[in-house]
N, C-alpha and C. Protein backbone atom coordinates (compact mmCIF):
# COMPACT_ATOMS: atom_id res chain seq x y z
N UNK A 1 0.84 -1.17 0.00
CA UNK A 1 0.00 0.00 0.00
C UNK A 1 0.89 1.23 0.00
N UNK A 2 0.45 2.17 -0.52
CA UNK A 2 1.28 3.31 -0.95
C UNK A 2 0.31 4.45 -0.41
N UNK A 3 0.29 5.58 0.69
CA UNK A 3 -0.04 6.73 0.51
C UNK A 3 0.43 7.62 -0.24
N UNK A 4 -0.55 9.01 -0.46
CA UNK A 4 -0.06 10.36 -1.40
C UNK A 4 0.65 11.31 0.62
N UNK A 5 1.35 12.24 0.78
CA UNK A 5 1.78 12.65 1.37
C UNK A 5 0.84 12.99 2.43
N UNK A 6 -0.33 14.07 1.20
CA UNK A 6 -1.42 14.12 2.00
C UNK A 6 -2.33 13.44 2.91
N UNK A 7 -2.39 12.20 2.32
CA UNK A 7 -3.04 11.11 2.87
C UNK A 7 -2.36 10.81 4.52
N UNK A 8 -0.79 11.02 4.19
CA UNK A 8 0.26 10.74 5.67
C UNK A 8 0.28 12.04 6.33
N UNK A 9 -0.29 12.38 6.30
CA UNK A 9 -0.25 14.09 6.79
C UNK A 9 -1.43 14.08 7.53
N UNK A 10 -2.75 13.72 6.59
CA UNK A 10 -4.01 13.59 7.35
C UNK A 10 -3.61 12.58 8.72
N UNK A 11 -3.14 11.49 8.54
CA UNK A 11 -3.33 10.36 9.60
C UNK A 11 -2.31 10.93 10.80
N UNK A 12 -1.28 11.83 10.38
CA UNK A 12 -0.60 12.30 11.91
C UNK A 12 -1.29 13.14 12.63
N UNK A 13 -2.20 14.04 11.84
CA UNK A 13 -2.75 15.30 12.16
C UNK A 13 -4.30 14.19 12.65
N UNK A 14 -4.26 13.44 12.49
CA UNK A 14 -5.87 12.60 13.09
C UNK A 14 -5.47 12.22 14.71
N UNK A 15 -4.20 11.54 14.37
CA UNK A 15 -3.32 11.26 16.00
C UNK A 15 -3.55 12.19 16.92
N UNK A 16 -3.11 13.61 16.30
CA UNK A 16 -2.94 14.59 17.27
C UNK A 16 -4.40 15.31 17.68
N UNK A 17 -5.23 14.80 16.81
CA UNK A 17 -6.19 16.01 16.94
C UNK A 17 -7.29 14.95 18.30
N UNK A 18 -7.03 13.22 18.04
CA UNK A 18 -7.47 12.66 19.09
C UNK A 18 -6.91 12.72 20.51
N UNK A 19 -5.19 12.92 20.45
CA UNK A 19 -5.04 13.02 21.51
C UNK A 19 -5.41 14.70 22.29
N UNK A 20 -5.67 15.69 21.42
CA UNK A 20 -6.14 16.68 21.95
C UNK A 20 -7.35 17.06 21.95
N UNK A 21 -8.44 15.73 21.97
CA UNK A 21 -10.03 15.38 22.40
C UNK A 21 -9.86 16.06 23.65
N UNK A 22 -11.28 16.55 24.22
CA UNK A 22 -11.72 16.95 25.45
C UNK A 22 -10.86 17.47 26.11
N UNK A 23 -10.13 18.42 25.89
CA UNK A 23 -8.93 19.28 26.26
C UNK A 23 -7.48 19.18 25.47
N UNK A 24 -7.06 19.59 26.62
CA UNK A 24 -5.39 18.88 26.10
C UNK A 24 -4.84 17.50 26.61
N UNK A 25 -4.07 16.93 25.73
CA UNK A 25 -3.87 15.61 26.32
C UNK A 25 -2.63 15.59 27.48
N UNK A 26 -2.33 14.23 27.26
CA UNK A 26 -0.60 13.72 28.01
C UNK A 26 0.20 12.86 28.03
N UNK A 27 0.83 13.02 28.13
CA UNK A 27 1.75 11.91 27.84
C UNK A 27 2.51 11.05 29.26
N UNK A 28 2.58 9.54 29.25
CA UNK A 28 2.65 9.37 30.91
C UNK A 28 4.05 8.88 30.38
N UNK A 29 4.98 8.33 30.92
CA UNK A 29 6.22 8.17 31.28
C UNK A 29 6.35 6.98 32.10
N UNK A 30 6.83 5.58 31.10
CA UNK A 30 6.46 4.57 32.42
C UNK A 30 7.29 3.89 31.99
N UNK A 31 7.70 2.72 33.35
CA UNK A 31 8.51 2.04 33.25
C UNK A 31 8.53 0.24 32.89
N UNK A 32 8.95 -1.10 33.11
CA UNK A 32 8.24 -2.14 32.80
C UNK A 32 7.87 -2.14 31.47
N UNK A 33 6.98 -3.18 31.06
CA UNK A 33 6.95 -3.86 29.70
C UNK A 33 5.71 -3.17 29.51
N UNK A 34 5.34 -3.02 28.11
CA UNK A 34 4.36 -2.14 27.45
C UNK A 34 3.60 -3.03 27.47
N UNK A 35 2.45 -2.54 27.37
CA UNK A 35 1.11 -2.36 27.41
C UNK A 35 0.94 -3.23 26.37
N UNK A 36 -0.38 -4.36 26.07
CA UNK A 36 -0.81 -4.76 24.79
C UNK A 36 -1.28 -3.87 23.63
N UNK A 37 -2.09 -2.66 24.29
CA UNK A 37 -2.67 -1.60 23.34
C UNK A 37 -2.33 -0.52 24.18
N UNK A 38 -3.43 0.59 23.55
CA UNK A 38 -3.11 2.06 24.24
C UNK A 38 -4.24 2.10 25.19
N UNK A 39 -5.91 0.86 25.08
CA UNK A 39 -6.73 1.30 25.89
C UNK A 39 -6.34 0.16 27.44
N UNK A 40 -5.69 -0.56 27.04
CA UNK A 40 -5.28 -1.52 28.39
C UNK A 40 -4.72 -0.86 29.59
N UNK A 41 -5.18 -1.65 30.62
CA UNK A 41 -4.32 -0.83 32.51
C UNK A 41 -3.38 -0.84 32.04
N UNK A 42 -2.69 -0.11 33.23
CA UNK A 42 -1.38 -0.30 33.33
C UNK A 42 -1.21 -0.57 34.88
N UNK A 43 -0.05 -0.94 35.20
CA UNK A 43 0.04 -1.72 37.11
C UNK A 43 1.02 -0.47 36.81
N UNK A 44 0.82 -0.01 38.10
CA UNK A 44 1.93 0.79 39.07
C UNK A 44 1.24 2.44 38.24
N UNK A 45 2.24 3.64 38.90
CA UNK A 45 1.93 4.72 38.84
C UNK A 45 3.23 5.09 37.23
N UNK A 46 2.74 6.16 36.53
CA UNK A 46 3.86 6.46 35.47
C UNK A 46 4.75 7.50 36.51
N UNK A 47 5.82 7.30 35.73
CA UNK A 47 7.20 7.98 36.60
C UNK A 47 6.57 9.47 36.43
N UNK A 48 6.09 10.04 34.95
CA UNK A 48 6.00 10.95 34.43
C UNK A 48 4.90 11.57 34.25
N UNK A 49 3.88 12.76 34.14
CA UNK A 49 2.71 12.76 33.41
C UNK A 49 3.11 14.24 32.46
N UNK A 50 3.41 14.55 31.81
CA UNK A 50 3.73 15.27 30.99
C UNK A 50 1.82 16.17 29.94
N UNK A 51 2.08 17.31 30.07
CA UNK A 51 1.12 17.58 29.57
C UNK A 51 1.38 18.14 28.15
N UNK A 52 0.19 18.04 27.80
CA UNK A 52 0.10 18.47 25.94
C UNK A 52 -0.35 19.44 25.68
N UNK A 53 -0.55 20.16 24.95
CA UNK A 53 -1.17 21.05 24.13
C UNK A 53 -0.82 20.96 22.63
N UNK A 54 -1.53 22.08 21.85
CA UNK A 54 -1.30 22.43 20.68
C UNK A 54 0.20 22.47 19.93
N UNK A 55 0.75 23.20 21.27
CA UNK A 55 2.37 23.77 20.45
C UNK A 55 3.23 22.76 21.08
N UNK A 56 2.90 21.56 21.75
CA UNK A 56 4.31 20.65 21.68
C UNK A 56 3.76 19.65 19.81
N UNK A 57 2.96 19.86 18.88
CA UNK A 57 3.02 19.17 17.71
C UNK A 57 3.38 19.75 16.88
N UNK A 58 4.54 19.94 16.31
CA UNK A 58 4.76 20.60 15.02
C UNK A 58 4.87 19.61 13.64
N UNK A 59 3.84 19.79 12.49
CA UNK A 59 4.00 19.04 11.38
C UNK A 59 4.91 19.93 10.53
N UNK A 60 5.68 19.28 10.25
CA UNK A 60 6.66 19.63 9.02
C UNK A 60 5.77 20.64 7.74
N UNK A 61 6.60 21.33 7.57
CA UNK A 61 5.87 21.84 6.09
C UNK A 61 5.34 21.25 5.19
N UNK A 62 5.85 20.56 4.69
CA UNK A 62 5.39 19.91 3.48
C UNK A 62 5.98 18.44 3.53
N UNK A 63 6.61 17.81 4.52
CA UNK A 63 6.87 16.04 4.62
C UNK A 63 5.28 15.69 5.42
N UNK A 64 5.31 14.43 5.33
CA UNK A 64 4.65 13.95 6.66
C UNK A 64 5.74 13.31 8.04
N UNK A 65 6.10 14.60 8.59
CA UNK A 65 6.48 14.30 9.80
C UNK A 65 6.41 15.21 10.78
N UNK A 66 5.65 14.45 11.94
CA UNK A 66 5.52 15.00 13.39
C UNK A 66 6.32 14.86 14.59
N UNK A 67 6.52 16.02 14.44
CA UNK A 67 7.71 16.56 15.67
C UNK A 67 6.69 16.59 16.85
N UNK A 68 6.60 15.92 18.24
CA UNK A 68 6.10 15.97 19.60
C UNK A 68 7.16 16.80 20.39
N UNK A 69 6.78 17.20 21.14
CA UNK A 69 8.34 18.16 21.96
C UNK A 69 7.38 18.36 23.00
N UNK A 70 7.96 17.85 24.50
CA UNK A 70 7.19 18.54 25.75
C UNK A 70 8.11 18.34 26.69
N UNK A 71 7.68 19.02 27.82
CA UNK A 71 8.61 19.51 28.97
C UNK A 71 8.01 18.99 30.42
N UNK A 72 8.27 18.48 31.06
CA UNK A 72 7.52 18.31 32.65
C UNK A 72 8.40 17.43 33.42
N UNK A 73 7.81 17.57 34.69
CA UNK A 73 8.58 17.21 35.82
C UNK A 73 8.12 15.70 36.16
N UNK A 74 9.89 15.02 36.75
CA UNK A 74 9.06 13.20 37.14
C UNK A 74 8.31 13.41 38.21
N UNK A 75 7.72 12.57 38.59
CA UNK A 75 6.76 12.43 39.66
C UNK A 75 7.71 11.40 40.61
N UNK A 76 8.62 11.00 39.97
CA UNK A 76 9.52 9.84 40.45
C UNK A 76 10.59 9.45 39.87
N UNK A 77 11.42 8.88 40.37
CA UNK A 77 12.58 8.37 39.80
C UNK A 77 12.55 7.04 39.21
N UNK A 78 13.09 6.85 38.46
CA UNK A 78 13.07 5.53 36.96
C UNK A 78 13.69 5.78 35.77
N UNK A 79 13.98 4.84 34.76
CA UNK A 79 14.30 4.71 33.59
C UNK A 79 12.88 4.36 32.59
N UNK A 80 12.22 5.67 31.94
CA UNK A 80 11.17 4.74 31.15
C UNK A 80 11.44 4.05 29.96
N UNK A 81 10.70 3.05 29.94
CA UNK A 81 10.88 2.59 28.66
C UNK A 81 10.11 2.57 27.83
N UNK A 82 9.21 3.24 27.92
CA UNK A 82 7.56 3.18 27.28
C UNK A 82 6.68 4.58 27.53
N UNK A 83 5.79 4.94 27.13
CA UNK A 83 5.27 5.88 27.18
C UNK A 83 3.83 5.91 26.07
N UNK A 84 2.87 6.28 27.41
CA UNK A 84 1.11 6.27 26.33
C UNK A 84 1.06 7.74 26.39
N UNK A 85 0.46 8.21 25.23
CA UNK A 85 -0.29 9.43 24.91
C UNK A 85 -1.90 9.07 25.15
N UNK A 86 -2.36 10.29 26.01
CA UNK A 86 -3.89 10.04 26.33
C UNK A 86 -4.59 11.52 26.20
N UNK A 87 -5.88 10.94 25.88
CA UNK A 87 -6.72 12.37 25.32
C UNK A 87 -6.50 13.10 26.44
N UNK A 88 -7.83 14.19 26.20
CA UNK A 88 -8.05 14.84 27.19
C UNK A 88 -9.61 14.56 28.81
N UNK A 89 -9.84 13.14 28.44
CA UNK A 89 -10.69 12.80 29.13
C UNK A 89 -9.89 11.46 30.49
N UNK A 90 -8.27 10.84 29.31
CA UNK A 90 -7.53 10.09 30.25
C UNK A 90 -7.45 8.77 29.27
N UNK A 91 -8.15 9.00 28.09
CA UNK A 91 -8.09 7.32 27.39
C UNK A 91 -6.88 7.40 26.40
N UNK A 92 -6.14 6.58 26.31
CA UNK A 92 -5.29 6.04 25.81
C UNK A 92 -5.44 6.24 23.83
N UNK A 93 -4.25 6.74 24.00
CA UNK A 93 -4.61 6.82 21.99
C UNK A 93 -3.33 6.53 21.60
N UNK A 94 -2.16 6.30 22.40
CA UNK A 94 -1.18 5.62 21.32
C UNK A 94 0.04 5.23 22.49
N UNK A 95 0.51 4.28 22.44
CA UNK A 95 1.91 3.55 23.06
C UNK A 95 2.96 3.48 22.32
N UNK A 96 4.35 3.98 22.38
CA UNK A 96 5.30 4.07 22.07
C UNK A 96 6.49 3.81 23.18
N UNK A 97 7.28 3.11 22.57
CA UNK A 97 9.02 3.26 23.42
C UNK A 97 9.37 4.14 23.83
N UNK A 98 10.00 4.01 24.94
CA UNK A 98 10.80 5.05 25.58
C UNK A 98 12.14 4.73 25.68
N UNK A 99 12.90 5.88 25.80
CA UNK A 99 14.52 5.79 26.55
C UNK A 99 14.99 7.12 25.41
N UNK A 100 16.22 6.80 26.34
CA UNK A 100 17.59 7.67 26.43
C UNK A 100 17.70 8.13 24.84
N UNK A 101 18.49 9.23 24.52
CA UNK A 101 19.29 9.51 23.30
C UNK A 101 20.27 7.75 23.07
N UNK A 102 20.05 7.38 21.51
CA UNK A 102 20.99 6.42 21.17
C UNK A 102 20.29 5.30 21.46
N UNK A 103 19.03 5.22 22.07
CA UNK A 103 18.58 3.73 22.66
C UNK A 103 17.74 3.08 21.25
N UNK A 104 17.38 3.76 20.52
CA UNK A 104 16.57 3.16 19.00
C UNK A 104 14.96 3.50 20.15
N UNK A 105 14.80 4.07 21.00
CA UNK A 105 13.20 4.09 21.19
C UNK A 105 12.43 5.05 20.43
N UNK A 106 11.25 5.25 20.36
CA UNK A 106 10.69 6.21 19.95
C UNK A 106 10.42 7.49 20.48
N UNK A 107 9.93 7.39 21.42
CA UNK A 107 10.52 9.11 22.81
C UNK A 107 11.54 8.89 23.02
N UNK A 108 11.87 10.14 22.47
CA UNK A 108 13.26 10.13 23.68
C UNK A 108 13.41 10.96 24.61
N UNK A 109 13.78 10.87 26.14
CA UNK A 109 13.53 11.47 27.45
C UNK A 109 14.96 11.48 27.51
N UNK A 110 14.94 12.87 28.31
CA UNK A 110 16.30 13.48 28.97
C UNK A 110 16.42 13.92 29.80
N UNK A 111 17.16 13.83 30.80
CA UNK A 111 16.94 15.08 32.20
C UNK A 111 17.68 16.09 31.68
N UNK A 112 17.92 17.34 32.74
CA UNK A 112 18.19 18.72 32.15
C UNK A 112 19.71 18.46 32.56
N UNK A 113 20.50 17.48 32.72
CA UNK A 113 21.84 17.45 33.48
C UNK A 113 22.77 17.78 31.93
N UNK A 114 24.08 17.59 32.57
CA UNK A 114 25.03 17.58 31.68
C UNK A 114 26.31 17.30 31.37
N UNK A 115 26.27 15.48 30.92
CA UNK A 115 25.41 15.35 29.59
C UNK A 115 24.31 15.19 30.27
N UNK A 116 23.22 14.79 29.45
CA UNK A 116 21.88 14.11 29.64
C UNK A 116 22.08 12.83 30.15
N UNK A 117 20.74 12.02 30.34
CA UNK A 117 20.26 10.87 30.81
C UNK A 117 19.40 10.98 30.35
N UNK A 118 18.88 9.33 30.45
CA UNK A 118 17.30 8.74 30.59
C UNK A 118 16.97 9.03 32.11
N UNK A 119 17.70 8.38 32.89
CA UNK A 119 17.36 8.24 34.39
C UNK A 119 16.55 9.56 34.77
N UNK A 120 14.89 9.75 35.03
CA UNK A 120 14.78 10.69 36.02
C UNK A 120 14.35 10.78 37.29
N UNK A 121 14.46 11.84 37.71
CA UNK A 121 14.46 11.52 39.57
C UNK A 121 13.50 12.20 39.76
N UNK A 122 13.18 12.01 41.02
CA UNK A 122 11.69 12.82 41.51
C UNK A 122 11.94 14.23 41.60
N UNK A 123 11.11 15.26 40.81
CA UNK A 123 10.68 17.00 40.69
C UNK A 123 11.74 17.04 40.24
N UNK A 124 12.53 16.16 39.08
CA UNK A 124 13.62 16.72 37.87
C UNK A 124 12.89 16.89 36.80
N UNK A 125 13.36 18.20 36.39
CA UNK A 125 12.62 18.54 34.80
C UNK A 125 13.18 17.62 33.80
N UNK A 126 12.36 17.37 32.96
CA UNK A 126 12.63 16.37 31.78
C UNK A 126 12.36 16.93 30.44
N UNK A 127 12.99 16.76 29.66
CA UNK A 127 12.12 16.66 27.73
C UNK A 127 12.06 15.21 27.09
N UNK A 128 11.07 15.33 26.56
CA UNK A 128 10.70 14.21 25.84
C UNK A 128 10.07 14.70 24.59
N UNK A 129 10.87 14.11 23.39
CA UNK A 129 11.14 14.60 22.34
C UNK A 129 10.33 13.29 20.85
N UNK A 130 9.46 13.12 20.18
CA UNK A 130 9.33 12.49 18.99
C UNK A 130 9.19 12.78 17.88
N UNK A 131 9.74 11.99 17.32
CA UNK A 131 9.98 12.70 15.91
C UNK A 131 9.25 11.00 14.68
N UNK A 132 7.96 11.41 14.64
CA UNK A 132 7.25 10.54 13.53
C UNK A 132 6.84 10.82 12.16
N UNK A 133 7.34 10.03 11.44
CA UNK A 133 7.30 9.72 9.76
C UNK A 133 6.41 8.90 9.54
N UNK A 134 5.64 9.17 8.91
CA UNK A 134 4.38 8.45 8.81
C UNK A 134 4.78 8.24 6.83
N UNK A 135 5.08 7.19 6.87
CA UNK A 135 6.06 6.75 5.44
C UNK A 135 5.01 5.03 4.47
């Protein structure tokens, strides 16, 4: 199957526009083995809850690719390896990998140190950064 650009453009901009249902969404920060889907529990608390809006999505000009970019504090200390995006009511709309710069995940989380880490600690500011091609 082959999309036109547009077609990959619509489906990132559908992502974003669900996860920014009934407000703004978020993004949680968790640790342990992922989830089967995005609407399944999860056991334990996320390290992270990171909030969304409008201006952490930037679509590329004219590719289909979505830049995520957000900023927030852990709630706890951990290494995530995973991470759900959830509307604005709390339901689940997409699961992706987590970790460090260099790990091949799909977020990538950093503390503000220097260099960076994955590792964050409790009321350390973090970024968590994605960058999706919808190809």
């Amino acid at each position: 199957m082959s999309l036109s650009v547009a077609a990959r453009r619509a489906r990132l901009l559908a992502v974003r526009d669900l996860v920014l249902s009934s407000g703004d969404g978020a993004l949680w920060l968790l640790d342990g083995p992922m989830a089967p889907n995005p609407t399944a529990a999860i056991s334990g608390t996320p390290l992270a809850i990171v909030a969304l809006d409008l201006a952490a999505f930037t679509l590329h000009e004219t590719d289909a690719t979505l830049v995520i970019s957000a900023v927030g504090n852990a709630a706890t200390s951990g290494l995530p390896t995973w991470a759900r995006f959830l509307d604005g009511v709390g339901v689940g709309v997409l699961d992706v990998t987590a970790g460090p710069a260099g790990s091949g995940a799909q977020a990538i989380v950093a503390d503000i140190e220097n260099p960076a880490s994955g590792q964050i600690w409790t009321g350390g500011q973090l970024t968590v950064t994605l960058t999706w091609v919808e190809g």
